[in-house]
Protein backbone atom coordinates (compact mmCIF):
# COMPACT_ATOMS: atom_id res chain seq x y z
CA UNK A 1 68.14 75.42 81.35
CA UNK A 2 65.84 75.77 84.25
CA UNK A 3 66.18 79.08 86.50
CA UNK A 4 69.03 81.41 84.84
CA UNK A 5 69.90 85.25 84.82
CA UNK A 6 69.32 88.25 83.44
CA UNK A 7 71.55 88.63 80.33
CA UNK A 8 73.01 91.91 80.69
CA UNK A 9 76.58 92.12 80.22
CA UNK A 10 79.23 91.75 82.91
CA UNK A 11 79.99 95.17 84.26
CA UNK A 12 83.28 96.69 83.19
CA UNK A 13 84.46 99.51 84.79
CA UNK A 14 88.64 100.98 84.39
CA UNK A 15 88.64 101.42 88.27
CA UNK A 16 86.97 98.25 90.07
CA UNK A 17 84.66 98.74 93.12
CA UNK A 18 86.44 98.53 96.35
CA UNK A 19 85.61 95.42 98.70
CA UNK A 20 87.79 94.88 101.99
CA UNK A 21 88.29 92.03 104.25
CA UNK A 22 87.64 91.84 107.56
CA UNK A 23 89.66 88.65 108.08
CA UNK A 24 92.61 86.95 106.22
CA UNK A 25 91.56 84.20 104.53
CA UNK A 26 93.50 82.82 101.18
CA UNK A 27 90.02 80.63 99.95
CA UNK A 28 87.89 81.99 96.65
CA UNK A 29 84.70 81.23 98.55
CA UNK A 30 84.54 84.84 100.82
CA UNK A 31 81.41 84.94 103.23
CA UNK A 32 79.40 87.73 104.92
CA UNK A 33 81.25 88.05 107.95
CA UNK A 34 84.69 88.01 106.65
CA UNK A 35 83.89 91.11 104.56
CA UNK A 36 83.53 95.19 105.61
CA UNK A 37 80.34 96.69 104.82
CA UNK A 38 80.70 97.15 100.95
CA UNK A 39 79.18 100.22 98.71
CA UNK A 40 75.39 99.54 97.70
CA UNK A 41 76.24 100.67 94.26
CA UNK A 42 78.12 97.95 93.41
CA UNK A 43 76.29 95.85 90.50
CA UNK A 44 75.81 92.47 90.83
CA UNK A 45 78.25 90.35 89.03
CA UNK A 46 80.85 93.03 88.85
CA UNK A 47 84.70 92.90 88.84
CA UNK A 48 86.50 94.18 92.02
CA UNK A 49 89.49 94.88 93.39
CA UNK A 50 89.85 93.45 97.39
CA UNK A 51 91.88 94.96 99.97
CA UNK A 52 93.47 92.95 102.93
CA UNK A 53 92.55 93.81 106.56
CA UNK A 54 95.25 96.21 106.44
CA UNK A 55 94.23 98.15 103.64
CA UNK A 56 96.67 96.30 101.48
CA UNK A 57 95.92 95.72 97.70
CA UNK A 58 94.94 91.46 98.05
CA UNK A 59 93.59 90.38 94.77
CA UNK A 60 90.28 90.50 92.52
CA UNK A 61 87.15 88.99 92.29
CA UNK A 62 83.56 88.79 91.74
CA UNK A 63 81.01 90.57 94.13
CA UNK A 64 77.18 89.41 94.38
CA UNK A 65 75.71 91.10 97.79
CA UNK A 66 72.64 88.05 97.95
CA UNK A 67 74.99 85.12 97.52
CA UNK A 68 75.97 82.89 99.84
CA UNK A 69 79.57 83.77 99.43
CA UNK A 70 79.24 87.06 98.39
CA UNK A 71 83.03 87.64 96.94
CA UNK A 72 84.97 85.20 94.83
CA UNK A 73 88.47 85.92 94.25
CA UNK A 74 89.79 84.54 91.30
CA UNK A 75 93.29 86.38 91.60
CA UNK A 76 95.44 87.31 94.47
CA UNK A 77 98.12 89.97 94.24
CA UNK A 78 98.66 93.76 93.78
CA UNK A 79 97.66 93.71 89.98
CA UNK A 80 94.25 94.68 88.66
CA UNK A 81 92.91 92.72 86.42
CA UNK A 82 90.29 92.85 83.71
CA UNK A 83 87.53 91.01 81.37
CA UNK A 84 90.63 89.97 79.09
CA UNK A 85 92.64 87.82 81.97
CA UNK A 86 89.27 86.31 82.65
CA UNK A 87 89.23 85.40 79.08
CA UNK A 88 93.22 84.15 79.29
CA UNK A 89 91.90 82.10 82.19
CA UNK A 90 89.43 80.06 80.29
CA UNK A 91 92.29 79.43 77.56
CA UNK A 92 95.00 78.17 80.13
CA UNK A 93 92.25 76.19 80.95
CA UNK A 94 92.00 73.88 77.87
CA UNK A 95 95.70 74.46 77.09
CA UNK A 96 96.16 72.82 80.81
CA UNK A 97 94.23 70.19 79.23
CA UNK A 98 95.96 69.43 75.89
CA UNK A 99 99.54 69.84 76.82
CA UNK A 100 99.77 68.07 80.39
CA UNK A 101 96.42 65.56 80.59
CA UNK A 102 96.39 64.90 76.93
CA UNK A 103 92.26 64.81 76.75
CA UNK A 104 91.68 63.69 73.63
CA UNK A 105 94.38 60.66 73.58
CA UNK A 106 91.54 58.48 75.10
CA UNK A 107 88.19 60.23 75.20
CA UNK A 108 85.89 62.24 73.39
CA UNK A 109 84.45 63.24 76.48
CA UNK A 110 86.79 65.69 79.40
CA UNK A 111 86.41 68.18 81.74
CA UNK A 112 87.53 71.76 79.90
CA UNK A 113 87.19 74.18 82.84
CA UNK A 114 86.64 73.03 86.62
CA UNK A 115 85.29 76.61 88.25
CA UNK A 116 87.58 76.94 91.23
CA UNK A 117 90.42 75.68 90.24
CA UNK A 118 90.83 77.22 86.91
CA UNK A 119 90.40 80.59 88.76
CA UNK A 120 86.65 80.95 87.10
CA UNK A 121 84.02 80.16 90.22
CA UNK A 122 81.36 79.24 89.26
CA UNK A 123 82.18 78.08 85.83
CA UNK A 124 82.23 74.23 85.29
CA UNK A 125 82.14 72.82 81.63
CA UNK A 126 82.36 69.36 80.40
CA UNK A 127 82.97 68.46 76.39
CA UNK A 128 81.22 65.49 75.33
CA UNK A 129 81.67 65.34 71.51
CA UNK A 130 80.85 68.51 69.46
CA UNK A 131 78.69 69.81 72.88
CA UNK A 132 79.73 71.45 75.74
CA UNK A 133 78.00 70.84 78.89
CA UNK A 134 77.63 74.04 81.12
CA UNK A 135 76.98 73.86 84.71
CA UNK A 136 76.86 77.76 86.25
CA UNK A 137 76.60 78.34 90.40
CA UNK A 138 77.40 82.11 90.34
CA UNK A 139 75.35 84.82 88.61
CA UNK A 140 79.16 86.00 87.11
CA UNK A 141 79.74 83.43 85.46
CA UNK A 142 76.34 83.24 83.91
CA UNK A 143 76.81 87.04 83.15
CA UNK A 144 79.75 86.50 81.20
CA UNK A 145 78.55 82.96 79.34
CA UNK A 146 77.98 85.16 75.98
CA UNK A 147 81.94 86.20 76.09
CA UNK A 148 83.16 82.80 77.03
CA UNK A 149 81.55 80.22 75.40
CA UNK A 150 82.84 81.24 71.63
CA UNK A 151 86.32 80.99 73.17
CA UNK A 152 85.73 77.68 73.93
CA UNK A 153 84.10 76.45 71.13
CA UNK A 154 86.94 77.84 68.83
CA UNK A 155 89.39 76.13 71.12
CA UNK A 156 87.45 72.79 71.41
CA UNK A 157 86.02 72.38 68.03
CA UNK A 158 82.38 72.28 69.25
CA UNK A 159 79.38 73.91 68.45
CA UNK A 160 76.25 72.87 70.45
CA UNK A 161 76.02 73.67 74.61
CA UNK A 162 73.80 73.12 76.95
CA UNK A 163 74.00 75.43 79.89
CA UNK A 164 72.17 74.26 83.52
CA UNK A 165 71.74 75.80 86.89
CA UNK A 166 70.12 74.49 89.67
CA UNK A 167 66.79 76.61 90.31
CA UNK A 168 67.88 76.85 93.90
CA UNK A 169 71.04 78.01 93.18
CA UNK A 170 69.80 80.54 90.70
CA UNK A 171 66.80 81.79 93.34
CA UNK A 172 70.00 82.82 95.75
CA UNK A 173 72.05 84.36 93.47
CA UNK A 174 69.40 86.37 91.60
CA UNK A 175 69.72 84.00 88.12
CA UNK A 176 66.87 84.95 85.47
CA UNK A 177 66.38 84.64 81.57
CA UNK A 178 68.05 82.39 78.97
CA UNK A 179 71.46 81.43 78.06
CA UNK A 180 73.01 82.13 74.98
CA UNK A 181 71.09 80.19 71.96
CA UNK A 182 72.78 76.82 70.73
CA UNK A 183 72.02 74.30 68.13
CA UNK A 184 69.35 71.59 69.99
CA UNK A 185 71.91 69.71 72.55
CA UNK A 186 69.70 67.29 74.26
CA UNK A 187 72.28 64.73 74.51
CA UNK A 188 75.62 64.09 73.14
CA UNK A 189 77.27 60.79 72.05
CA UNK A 190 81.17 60.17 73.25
CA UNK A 191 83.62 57.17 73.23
CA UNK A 192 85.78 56.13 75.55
CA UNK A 193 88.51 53.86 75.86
CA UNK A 194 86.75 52.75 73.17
CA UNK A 195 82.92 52.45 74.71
CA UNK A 196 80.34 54.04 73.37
CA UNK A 197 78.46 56.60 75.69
CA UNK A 198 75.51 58.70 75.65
CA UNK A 199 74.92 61.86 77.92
CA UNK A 200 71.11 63.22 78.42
CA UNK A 201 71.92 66.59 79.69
CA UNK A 202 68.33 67.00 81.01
CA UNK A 203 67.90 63.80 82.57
CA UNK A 204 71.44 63.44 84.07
CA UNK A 205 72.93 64.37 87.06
CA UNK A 206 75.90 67.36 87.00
CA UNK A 207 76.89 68.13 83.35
CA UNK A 208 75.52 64.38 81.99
CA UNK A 209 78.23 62.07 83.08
CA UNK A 210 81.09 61.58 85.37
CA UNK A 211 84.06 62.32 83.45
CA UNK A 212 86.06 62.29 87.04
CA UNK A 213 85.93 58.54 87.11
CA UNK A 214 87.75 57.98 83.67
CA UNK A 215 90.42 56.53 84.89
CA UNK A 216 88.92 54.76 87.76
CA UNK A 217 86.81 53.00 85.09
CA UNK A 218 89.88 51.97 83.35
CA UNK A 219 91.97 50.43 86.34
CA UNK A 220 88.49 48.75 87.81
CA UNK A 221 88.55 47.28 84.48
CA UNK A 222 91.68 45.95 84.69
CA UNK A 223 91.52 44.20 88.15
CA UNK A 224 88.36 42.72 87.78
CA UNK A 225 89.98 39.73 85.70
CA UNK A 226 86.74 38.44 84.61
CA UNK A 227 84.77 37.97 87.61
CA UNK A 228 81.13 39.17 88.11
CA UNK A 229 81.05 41.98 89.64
CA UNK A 230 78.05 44.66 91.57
CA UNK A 231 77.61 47.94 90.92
CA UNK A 232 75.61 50.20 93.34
CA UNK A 233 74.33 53.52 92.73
CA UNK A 234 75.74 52.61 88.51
CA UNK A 235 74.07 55.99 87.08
CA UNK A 236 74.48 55.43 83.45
CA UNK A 237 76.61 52.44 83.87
CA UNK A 238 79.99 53.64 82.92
CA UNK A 239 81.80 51.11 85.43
CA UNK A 240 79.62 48.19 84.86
CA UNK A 241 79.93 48.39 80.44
CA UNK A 242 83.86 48.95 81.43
CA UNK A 243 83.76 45.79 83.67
CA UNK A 244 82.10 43.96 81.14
CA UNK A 245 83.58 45.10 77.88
CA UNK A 246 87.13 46.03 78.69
CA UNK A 247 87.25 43.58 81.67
CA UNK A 248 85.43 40.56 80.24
CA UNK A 249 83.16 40.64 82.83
CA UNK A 250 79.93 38.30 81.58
CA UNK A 251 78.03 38.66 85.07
CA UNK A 252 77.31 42.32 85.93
CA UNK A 253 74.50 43.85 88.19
CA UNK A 254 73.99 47.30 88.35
CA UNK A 255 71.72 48.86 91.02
CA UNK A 256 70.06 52.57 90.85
CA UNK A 257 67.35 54.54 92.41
CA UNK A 258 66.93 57.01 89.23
CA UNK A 259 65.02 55.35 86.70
CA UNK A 260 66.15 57.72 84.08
CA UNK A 261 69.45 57.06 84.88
CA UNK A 262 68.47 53.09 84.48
CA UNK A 263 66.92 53.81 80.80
CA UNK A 264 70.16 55.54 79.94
CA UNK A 265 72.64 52.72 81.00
CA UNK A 266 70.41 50.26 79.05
CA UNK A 267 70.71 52.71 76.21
CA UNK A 268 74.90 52.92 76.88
CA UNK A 269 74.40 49.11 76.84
CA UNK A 270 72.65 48.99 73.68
CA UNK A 271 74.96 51.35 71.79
CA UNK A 272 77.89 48.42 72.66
CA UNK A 273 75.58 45.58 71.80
CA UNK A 274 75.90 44.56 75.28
CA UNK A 275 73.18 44.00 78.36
CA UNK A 276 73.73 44.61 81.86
CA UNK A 277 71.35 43.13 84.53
CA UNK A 278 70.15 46.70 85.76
CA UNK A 279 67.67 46.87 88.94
CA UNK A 280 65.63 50.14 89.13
CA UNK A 281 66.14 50.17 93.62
CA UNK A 282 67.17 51.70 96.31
CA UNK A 283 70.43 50.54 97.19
CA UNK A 284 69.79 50.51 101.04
CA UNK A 285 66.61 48.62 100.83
CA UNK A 286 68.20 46.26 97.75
CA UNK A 287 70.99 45.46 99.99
CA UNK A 288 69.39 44.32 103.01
CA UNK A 289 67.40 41.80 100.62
CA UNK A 290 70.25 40.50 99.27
CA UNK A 291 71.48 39.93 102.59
CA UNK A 292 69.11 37.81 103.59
CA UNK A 293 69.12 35.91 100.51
CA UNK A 294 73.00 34.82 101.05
CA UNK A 295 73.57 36.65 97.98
CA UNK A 296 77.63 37.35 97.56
CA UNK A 297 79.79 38.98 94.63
CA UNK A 298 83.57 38.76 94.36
CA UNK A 299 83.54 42.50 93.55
CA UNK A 300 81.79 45.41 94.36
CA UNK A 301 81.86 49.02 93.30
CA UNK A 302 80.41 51.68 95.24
CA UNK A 303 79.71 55.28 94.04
CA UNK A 304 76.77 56.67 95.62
CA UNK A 305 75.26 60.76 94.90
CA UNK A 306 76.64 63.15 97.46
CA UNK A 307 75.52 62.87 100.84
CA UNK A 308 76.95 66.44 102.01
CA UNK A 309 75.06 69.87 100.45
CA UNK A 310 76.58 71.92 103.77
CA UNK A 311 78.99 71.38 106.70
CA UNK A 312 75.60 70.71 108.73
CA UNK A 313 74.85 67.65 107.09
CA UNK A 314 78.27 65.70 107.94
CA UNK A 315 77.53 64.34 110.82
CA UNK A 316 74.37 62.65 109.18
CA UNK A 317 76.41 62.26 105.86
CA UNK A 318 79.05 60.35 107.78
CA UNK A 319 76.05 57.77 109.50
CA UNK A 320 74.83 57.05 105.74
CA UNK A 321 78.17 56.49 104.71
CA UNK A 322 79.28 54.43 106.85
CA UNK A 323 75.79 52.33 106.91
CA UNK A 324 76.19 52.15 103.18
CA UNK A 325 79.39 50.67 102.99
CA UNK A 326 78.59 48.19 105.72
CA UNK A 327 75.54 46.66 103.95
CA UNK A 328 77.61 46.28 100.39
CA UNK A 329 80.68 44.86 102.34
CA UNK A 330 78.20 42.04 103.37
CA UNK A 331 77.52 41.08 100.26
CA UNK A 332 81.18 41.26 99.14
CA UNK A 333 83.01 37.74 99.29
CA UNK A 334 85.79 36.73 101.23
CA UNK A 335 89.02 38.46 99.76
CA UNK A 336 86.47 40.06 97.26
CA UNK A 337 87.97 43.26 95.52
CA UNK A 338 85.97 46.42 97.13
CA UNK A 339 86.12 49.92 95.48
CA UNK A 340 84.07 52.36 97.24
CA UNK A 341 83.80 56.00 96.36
CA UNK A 342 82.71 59.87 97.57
CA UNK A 343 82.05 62.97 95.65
CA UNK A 344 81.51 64.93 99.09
CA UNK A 345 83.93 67.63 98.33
CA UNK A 346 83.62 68.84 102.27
CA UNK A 347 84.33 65.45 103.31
CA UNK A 348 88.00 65.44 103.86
CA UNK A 349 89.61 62.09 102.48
CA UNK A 350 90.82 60.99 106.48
CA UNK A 351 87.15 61.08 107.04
CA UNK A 352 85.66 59.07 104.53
CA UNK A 353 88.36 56.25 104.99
CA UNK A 354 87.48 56.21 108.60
CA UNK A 355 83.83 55.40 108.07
CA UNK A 356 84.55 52.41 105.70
CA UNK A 357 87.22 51.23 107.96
CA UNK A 358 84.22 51.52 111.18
CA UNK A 359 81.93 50.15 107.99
CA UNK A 360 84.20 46.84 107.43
CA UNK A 361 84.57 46.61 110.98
CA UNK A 362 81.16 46.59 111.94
CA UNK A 363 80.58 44.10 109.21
CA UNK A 364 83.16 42.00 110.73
CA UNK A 365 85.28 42.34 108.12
CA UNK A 366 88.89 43.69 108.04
CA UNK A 367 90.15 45.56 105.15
CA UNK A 368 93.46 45.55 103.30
CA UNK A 369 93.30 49.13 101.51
CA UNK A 370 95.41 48.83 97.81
CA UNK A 371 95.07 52.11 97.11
CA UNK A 372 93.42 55.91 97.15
CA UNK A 373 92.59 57.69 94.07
CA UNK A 374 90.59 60.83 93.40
CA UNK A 375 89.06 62.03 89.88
CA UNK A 376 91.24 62.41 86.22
CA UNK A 377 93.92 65.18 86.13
CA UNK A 378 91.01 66.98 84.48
CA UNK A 379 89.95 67.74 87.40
CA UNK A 380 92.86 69.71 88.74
CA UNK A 381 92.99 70.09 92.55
CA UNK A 382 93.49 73.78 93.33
CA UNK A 383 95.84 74.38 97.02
CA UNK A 384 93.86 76.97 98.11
CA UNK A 385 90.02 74.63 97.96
CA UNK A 386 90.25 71.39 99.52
CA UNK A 387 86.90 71.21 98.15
CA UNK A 388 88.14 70.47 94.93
CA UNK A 389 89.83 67.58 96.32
CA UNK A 390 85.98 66.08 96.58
CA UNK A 391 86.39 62.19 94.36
CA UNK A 392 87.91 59.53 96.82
CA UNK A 393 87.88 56.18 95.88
CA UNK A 394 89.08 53.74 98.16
CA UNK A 395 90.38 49.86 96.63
CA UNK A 396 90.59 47.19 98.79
CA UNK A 397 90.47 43.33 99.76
CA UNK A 398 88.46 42.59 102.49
């Protein structure tokens, strides 16, 4: 773990601070000038009960006075809750899993709880194997890690976890010490649909590997009948070994800037008995060469980092998209299968299909879209955060 909090328990108290709003607003994410002055004496971390502008009972939640968002309601209504439906919230969470997305049918490797919309913000947890990959953005959640994590070992039969927060992240919301101890959980090895994966917690991006595009993997698979096929910004390779492997793909090039994510898909590769033709580049500066070497696939995937941290970078966000897309739909052949993705959760779906259409325009090509799909039904899209909604992937001819 790199910067994490102090390990005190999660205040409990049988009446909850008081917090009221200044304006109605039905998101968990609450910021400073939607809130009334609250009482200094609330505790960091703590439980409390929110009232509506009207003095009306509105839900519960977590307050941190230095965070960005300083409340985050996990439950709306008249009730009060406690430490024990927090703990009934992280068990609907895997039951979600079991009974409706049937996890473990095809995968060793799902998302168990997905922070806002499970109702636990902050709280995002990936199984790979017998580990559990922890990813905490709210000193709460951290605060309460000793509680929840034996839950959800019992419940997923694991017993290694590696728990990570981003040092900025921790710095704002006042994250120090060291999570709960755990059995060495460098990395963790997975299958699925029958490929071999490993995940280097450390090295990787997010909780390792990107569970979201499980069954994106699986359909790309399917439609790429063969053909070779490009894969910018590959990470770890997980659509390039299901291309190959599940798709009978014998010609696949897979294009990163990380060079530990590189070694890794070579490692992924290895554990199949497989090789990819990996390139350790930027994509941007890759695909201008490739340009002007009349270089061409007959499909290309596209699933580049996120571009937006903050609703001030969308404008410039947008620009790279849409420059992105351009260069790799000049290297895609005519009537060439494109799938192009985003993981910017605050850039709405209408958006991002707009700047590939402008893309494939300015590349003088025209697009005929096939379909829109977002991340697994593991990743459950919660009404009230359109953020949530953040995976589009866009398939098309062009």
């Amino acid at each position: 773990m790199t910067n994490a909090i102090s390990h005190a328990s999660p205040p409990e108290q049988e009446s909850l601070p008081r917090v009221d709003l200044r304006t109605f607003s039905f998101s968990p994410s609450i910021y400073p000038g939607m809130i009334r002055p609250a009482g200094s004496g609330i505790a960091p971390g703590s439980l409390v009960r929110v009232y509506d502008r009207n003095g009306d009972p509105f839900g519960c939640g977590f307050y941190n006075r230095r965070a960005r968002a300083p409340l985050r309601m996990f439950h709306h209504g008249p009730e009060v809750v406690g430490e024990d439906v927090l703990d009934q919230l992280v068990e609907r969470a895997i039951e979600l899993r079991r009974q409706y997305v049937k996890a473990d049918e095809s995968t060793t490797a799902w998302r168990v709880v997905f922070s806002d919309a499970d109702q636990l913000p902050g709280f995002t947890v990936d199984k790979f194997g017998d580990t559990l990959s922890v990813e905490i953005t709210t000193l709460a959640a951290w605060q309460r890690l000793p509680r929840w994590l034996p839950l959800l070992h019992e419940a997923c039969g694991t017993h290694r976890h590696h728990v990570a927060c981003d040092p900025a992240i921790a710095s704002m919301e006042g994250i120090k010490g060291e999570p709960p101890p755990s059995p060495p959980a460098a990395s963790a090895r997975f299958v699925e649909h029958g490929i071999r994966y490993e995940a280097r917690f450390r090295d990787g991006h997010k909780t390792g590997f990107f569970c979201d595009q499980r069954e994106n993997r699986l359909r790309l698979a399917r439609w790429v009948d063969g053909r070779p096929m490009l894969d910018l910004c590959c990470y770890t390779g997980g659509f390039s070994l299901a291309a190959k492997l599940i798709g009978g793909s014998d010609d696949v090039t897979a294009v990163d800037l990380d060079e530990k994510a590189i070694v890794q898909a070579r490692r992924n590769a290895n554990l199949n008995q497989t090789r990819l033709d990996l390139v350790h580049a930027d994509a941007f500066t890759w695909l201008r060469q490739m340009i002007q070497n009349g270089r061409s696939w007959p499909v290309v995937v596209l699933d580049p980092p996120k571009f937006v941290f903050h609703r001030d970078d969308l404008d410039d966000a947008r620009r790279k998209y849409e420059d992105l897309n351009r260069l790799a739909l000049s290297v895609l052949e005519p009537g060439g299968l494109f799938v192009t993705c985003s993981c910017s959760g605050q850039l709405a779906p209408h958006l991002f299909e707009q700047s590939v259409i402008r893309a494939a325009h300015r590349a003088r090509r025209r697009l005929r879209i096939l379909d829109s799909t977002g991340a697994g039904p593991d990743h459950p899209v919660a009404s009230n955060s359109p953020e949530t909604r953040y995976l589009k992937v866009i398939w098309a001819r062009a």
